[in-house]
Every structure is written in C-alpha cells, then in structure tokens.
N, C-alpha and C. Protein backbone atom coordinates (compact mmCIF):
# COMPACT_ATOMS: atom_id res chain seq x y z
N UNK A 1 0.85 -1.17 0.00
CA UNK A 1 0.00 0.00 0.00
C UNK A 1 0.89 1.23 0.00
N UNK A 2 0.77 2.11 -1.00
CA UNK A 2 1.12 3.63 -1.09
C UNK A 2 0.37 4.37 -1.16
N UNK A 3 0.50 5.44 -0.42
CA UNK A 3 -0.41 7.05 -0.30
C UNK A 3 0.52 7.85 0.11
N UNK A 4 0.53 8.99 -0.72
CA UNK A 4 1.42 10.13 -0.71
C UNK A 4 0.90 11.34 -0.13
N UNK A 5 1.45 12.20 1.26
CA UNK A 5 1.02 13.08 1.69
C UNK A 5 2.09 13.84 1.74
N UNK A 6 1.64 15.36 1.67
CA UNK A 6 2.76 16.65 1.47
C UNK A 6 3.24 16.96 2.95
N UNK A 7 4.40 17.01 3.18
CA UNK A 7 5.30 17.62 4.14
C UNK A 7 5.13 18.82 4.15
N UNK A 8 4.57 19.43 5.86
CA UNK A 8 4.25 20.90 5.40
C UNK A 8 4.65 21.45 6.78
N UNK A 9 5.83 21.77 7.18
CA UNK A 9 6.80 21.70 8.55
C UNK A 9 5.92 22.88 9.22
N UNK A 10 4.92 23.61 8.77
CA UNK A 10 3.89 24.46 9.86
C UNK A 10 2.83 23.48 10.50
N UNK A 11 2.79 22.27 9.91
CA UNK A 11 1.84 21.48 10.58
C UNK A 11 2.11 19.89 10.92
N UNK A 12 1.79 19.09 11.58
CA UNK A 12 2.16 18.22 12.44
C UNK A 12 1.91 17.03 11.32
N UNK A 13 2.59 15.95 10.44
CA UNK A 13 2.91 15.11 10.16
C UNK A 13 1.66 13.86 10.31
N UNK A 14 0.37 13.81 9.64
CA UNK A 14 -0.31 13.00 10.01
C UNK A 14 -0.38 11.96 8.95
N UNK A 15 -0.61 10.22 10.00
CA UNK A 15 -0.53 9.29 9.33
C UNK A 15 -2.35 8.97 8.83
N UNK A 16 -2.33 8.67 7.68
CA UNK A 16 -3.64 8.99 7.34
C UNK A 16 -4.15 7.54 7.15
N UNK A 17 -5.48 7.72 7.85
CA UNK A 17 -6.27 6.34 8.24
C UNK A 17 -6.23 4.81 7.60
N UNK A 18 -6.17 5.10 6.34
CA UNK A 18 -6.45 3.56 5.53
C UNK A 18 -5.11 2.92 5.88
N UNK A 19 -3.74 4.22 6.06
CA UNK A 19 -2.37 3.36 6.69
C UNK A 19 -2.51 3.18 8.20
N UNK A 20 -3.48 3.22 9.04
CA UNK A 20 -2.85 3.15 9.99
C UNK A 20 -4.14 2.11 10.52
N UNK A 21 -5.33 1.79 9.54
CA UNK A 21 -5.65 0.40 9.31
C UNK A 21 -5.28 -0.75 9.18
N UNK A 22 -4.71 -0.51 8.03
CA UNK A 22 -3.45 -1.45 7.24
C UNK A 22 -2.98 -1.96 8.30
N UNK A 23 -1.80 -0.92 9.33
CA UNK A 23 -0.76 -1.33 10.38
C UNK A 23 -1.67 -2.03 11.54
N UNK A 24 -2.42 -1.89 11.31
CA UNK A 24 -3.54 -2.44 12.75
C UNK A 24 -3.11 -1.81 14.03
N UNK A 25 -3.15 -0.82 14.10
CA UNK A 25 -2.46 0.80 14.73
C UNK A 25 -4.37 0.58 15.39
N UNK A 26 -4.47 1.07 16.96
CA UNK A 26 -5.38 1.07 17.37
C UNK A 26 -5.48 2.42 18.05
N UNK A 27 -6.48 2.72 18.97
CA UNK A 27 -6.62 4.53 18.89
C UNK A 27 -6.34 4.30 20.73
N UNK A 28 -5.35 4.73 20.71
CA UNK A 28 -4.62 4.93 22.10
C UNK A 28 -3.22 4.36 22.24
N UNK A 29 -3.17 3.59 21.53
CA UNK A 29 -1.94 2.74 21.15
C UNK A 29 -0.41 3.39 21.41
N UNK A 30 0.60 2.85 22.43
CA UNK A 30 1.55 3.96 22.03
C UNK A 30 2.28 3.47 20.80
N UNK A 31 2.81 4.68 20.27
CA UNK A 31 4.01 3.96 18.86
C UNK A 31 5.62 4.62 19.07
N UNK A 32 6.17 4.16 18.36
CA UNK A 32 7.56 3.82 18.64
C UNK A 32 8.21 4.12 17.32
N UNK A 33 8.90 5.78 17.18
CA UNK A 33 9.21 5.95 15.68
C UNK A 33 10.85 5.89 15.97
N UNK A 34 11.10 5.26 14.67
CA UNK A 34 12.97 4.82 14.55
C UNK A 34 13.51 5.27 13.37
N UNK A 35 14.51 5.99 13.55
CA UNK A 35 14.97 6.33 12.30
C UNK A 35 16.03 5.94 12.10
N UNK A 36 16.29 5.47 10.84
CA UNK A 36 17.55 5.11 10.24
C UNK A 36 17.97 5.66 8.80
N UNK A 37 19.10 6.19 8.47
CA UNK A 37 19.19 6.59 6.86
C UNK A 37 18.17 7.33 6.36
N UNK A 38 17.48 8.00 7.04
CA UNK A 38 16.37 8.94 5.81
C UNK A 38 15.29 8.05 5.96
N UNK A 39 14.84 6.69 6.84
CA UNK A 39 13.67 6.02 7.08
C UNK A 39 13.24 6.19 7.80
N UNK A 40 12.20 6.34 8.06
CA UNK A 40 10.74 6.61 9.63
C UNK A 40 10.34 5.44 9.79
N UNK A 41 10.42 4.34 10.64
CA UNK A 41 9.80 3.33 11.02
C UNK A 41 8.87 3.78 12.26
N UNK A 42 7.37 3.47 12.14
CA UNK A 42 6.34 3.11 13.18
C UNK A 42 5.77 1.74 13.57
N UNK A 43 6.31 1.50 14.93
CA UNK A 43 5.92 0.51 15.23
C UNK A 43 5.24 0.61 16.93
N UNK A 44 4.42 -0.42 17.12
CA UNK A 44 3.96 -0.14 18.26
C UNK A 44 5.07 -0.66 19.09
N UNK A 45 4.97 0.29 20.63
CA UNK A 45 5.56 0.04 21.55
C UNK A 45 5.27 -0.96 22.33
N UNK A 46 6.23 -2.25 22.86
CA UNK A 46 6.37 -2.99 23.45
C UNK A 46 6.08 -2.78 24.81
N UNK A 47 5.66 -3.55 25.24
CA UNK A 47 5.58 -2.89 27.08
C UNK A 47 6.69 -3.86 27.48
N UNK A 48 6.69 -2.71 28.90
CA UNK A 48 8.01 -3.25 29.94
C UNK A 48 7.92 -4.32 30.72
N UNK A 49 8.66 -5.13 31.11
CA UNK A 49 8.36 -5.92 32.32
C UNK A 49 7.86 -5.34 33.10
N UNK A 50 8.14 -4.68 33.83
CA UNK A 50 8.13 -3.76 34.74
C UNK A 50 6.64 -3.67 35.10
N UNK A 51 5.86 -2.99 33.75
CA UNK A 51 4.67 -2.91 33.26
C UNK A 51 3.47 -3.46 32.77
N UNK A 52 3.77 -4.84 33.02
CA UNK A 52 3.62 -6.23 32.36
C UNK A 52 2.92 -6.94 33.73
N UNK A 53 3.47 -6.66 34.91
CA UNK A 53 2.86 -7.57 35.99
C UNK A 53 2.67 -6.31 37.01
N UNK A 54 1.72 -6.76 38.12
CA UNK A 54 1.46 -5.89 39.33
C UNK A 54 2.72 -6.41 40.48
N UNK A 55 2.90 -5.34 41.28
CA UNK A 55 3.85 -5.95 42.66
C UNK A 55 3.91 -7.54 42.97
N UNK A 56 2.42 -7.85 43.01
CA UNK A 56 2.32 -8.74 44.00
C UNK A 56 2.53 -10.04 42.96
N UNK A 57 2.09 -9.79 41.28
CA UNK A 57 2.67 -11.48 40.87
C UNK A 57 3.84 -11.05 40.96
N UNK A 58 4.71 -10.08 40.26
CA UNK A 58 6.47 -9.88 40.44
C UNK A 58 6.88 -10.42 41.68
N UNK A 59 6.44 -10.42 43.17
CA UNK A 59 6.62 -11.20 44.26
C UNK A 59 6.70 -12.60 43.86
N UNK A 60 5.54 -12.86 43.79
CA UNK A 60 5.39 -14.43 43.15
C UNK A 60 6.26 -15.00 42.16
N UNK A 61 6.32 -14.56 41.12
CA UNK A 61 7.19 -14.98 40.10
C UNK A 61 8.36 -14.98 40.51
N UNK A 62 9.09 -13.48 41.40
CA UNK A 62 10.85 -13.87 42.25
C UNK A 62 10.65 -14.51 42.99
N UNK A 63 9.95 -15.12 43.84
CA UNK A 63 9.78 -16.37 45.20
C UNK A 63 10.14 -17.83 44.44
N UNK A 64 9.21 -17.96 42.83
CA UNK A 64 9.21 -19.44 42.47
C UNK A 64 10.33 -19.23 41.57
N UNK A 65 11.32 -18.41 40.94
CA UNK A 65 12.72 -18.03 40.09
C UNK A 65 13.44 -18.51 41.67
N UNK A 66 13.33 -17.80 42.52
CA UNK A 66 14.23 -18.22 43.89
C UNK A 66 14.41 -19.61 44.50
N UNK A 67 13.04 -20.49 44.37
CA UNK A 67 12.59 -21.76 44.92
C UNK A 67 13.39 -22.87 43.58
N UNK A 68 13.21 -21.86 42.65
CA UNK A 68 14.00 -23.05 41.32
C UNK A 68 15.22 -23.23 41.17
N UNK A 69 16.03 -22.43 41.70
CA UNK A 69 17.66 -21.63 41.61
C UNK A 69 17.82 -22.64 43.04
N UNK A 70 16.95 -22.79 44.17
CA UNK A 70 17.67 -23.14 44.90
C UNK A 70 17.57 -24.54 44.75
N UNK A 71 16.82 -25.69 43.86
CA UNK A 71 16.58 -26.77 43.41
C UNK A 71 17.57 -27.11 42.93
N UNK A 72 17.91 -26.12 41.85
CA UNK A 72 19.27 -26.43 40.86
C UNK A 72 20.23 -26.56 41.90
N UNK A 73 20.34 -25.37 42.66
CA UNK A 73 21.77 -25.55 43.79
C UNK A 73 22.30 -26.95 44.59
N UNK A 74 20.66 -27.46 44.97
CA UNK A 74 20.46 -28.50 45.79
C UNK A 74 20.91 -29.46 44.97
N UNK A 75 20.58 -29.93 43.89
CA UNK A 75 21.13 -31.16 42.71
C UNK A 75 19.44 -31.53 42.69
N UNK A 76 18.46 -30.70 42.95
CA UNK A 76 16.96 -31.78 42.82
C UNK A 76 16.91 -31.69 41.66
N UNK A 77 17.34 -31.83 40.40
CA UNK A 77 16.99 -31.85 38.99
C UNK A 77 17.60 -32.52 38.43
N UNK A 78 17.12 -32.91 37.12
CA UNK A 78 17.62 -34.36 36.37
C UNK A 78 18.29 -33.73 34.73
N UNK A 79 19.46 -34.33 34.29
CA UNK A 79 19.69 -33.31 32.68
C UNK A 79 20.87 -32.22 33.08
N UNK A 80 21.03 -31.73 31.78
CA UNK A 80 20.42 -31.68 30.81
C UNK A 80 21.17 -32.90 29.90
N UNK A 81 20.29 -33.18 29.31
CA UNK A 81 19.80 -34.51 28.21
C UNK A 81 20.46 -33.50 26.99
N UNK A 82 21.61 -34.48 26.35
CA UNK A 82 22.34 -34.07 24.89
C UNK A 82 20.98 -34.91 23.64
N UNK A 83 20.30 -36.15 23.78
CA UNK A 83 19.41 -36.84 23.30
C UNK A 83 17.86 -36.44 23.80
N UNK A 84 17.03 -37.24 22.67
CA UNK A 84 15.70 -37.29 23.04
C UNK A 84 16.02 -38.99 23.99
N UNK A 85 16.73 -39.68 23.40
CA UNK A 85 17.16 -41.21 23.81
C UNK A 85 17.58 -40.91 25.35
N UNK A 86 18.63 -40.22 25.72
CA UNK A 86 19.01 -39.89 27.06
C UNK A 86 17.40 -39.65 27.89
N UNK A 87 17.07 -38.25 27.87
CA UNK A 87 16.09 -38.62 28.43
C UNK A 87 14.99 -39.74 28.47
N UNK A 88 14.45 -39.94 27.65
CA UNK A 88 13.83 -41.53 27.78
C UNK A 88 14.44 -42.54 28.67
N UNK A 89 16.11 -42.57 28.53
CA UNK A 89 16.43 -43.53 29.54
C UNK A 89 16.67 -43.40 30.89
N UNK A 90 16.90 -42.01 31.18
CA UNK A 90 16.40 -41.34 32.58
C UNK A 90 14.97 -41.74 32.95
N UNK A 91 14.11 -41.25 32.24
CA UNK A 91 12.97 -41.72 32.87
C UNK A 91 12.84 -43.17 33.11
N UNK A 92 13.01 -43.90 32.54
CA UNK A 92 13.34 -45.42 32.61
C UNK A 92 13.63 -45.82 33.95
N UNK A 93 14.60 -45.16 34.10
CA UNK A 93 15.73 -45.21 35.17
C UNK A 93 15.06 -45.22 36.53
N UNK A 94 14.59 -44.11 36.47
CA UNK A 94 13.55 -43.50 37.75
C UNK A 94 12.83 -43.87 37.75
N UNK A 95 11.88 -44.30 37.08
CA UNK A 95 10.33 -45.12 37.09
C UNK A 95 10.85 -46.72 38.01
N UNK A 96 12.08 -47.36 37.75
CA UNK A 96 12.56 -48.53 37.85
C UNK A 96 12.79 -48.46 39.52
N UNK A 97 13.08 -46.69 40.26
CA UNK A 97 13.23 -46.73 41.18
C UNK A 97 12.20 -46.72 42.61
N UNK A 98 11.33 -46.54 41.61
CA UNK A 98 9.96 -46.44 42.20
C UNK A 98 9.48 -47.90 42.59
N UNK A 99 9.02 -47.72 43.82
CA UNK A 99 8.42 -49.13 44.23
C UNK A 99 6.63 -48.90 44.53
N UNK A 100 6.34 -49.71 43.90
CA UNK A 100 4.40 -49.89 44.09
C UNK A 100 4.22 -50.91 44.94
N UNK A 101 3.25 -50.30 45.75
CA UNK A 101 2.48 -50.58 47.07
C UNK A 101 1.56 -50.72 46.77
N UNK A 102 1.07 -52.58 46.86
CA UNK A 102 -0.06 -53.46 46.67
C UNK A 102 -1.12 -52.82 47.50
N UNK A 103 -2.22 -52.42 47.59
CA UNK A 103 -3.16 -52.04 48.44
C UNK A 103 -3.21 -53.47 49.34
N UNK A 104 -3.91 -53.02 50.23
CA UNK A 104 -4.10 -54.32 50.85
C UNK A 104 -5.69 -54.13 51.14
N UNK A 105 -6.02 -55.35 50.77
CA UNK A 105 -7.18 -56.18 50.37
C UNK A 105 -7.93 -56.81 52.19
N UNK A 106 -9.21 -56.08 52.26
CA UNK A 106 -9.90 -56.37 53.57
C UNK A 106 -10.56 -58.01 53.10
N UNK A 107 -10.60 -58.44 53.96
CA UNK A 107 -11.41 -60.16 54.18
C UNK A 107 -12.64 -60.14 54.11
C-alpha cells in the first residue's frame, strides 16, 4: 500500500487512516518511531516488564525463580539430556526406582 502526503513543517505530520488500518495501529496505542538513513519506522511500543505484571505477581514470580535456583543448587533436577534417547532412559531409570504398594485387600 502507497499514499502520498505533502510535508508541510507548519503542521504536524499525520498518518492517514487507511495506513494506519493497514498497520492495525489502534486509537490509544503507544508507537515507537525509529529512524535510520532517511527512514521513519512506526511501530507499536512494546511494554516493559516492569509494566507487564502488578507488585504482587512480580513477588510471586521472584519467590518461584528463587525456589527453582535453589533446586538447581540443591542437585533436585535431572539433565540436561544431549538426546531425546538420554532422556527416555532417565525416565526409565527412575520409574525402575519407584516401588508400588499393593493395596491391601480387607477379608
């Protein structure tokens, strides 16, 4: 899609609707202009982490990053697996270590 609009430095640079359809550009949207070499790129702005979660999951999410780090520290984890075959035979392995407990059967 091309549409040609006149540069007119007394007035403010507007992107005109059927392009900013096209871009699927929504009306509040922030955008994000980049220039390189004589190019204007618009793209929408990414949000931040930061911005992305409230206090309290960011709590949550560093508690279970903390609880996993200290798993790894501990040795509770299995891998990493160079194969799909390796793992398969890990699991093997461990299933083999597992012992099943017959219910026991009333009279």
């Amino acid at each position: 899609m091309t549409v040609a609009v006149k540069n007119n430095n007394k007035a403010p640079l507007v992107v005109p609707p059927a392009v900013r359809r096209k871009a699927r550009f929504k009306s509040g949207q922030e955008l994000e202009f980049r220039v390189s070499g004589g190019v204007i790129t618009i793209v929408p702005k990414l949000p931040d982490a930061e911005d992305e979660y409230t206090p309290e999951q960011r709590r949550i999410i560093d508690a279970q990053l903390a609880e996993g780090l200290a798993d790894i520290k501990a040795g509770r984890v299995r891998g990493p697996f160079s194969t799909h075959d390796e793992f398969i035979a890990s699991l093997h392995a461990e299933t083999g270590k597992l012992t099943r407990k017959k219910p026991k059967r009333s009279a």
